[in-house]
Protein backbone atom coordinates (compact mmCIF):
# COMPACT_ATOMS: atom_id res chain seq x y z
CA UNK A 1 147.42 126.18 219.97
CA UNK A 2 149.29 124.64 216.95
CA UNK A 3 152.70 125.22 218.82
CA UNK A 4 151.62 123.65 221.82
CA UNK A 5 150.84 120.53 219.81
CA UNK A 6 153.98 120.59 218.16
CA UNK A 7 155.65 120.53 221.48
CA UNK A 8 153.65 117.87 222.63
CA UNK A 9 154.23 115.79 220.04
CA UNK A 10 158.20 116.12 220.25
CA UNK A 11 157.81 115.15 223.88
CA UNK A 12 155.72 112.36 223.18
CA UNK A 13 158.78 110.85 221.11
CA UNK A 14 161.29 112.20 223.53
CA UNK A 15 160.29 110.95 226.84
CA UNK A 16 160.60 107.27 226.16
CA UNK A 17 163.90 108.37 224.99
CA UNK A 18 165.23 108.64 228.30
CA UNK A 19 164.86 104.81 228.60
CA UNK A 20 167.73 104.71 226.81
CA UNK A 21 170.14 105.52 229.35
CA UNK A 22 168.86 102.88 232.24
CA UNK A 23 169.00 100.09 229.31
CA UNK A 24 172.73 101.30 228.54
CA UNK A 25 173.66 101.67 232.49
CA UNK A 26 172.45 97.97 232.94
CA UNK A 27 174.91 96.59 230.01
CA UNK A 28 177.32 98.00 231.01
CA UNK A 29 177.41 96.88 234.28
CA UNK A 30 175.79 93.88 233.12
CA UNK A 31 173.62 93.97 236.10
CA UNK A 32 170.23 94.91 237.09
CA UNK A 33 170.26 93.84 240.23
CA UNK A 34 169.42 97.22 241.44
CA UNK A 35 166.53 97.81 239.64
CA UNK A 36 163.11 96.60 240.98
CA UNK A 37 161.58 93.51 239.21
CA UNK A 38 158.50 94.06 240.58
CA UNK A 39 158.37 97.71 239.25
CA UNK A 40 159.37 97.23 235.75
CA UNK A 41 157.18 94.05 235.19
CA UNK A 42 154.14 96.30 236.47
CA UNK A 43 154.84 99.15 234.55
CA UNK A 44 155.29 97.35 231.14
CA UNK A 45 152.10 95.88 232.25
CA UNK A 46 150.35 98.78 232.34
CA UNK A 47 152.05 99.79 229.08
CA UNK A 48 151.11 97.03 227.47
CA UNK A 49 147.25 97.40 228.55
CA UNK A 50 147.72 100.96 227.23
CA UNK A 51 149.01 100.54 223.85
CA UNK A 52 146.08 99.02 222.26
CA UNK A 53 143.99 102.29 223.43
CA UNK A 54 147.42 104.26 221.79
CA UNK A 55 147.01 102.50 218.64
CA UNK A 56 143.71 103.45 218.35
CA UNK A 57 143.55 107.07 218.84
CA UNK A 58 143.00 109.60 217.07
CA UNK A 59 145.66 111.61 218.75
CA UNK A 60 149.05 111.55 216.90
CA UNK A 61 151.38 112.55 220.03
CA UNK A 62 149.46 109.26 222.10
CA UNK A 63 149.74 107.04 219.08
CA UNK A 64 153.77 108.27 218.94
CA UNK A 65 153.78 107.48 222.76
CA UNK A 66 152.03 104.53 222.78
CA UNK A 67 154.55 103.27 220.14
CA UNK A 68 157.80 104.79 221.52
CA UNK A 69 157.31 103.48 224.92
CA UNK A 70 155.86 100.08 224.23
CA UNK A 71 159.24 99.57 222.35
CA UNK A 72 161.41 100.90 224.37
CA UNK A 73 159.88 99.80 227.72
CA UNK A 74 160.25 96.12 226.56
CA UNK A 75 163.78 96.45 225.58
CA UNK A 76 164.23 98.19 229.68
CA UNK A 77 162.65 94.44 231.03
CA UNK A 78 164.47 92.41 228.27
CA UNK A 79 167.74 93.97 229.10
CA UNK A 80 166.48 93.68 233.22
CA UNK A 81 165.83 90.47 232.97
CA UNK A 82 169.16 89.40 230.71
CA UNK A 83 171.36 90.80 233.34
CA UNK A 84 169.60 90.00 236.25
CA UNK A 85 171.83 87.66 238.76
């Protein structure tokens, strides 16, 4: 069971990762105009709701989510929102 938490925990760090990429895509277009306002406003939202329940836990791999994504997520609607026309 240890390895499985291990893995877990390296995802937990990795998936906000791949935020990364969509912040990078929208620079260098310097546009966002395909990207849903709607949809990222809701879904940092939600993260945002969620984090406090994150910080909280017990669980390291939700705590390293909760973190991971709460920062990364905001820089996604930042950098939406900068570059939307």
């Amino acid at each position: 069971m240890h390895q499985f938490s291990d893995i877990g925990l390296i995802a937990c760090f990795a998936l906000p990762l791949f935020n990364i990429p969509l912040i990078l895509k929208i620079v260098k277009r310097k546009s966002s105009t395909d990207i849903s306002i709607t949809w990222v406003i809701g879904v940092w939202i939600c993260i945002v709701l969620m984090t406090p329940r994150a910080l909280l836990s017990e669980d390291l791999a939700f705590r390293v989510y909760g973190i991971m994504n709460i920062l990364l997520f905001t820089a996604v609607v930042f950098f939406t929102m900068k570059y939307r026309k």
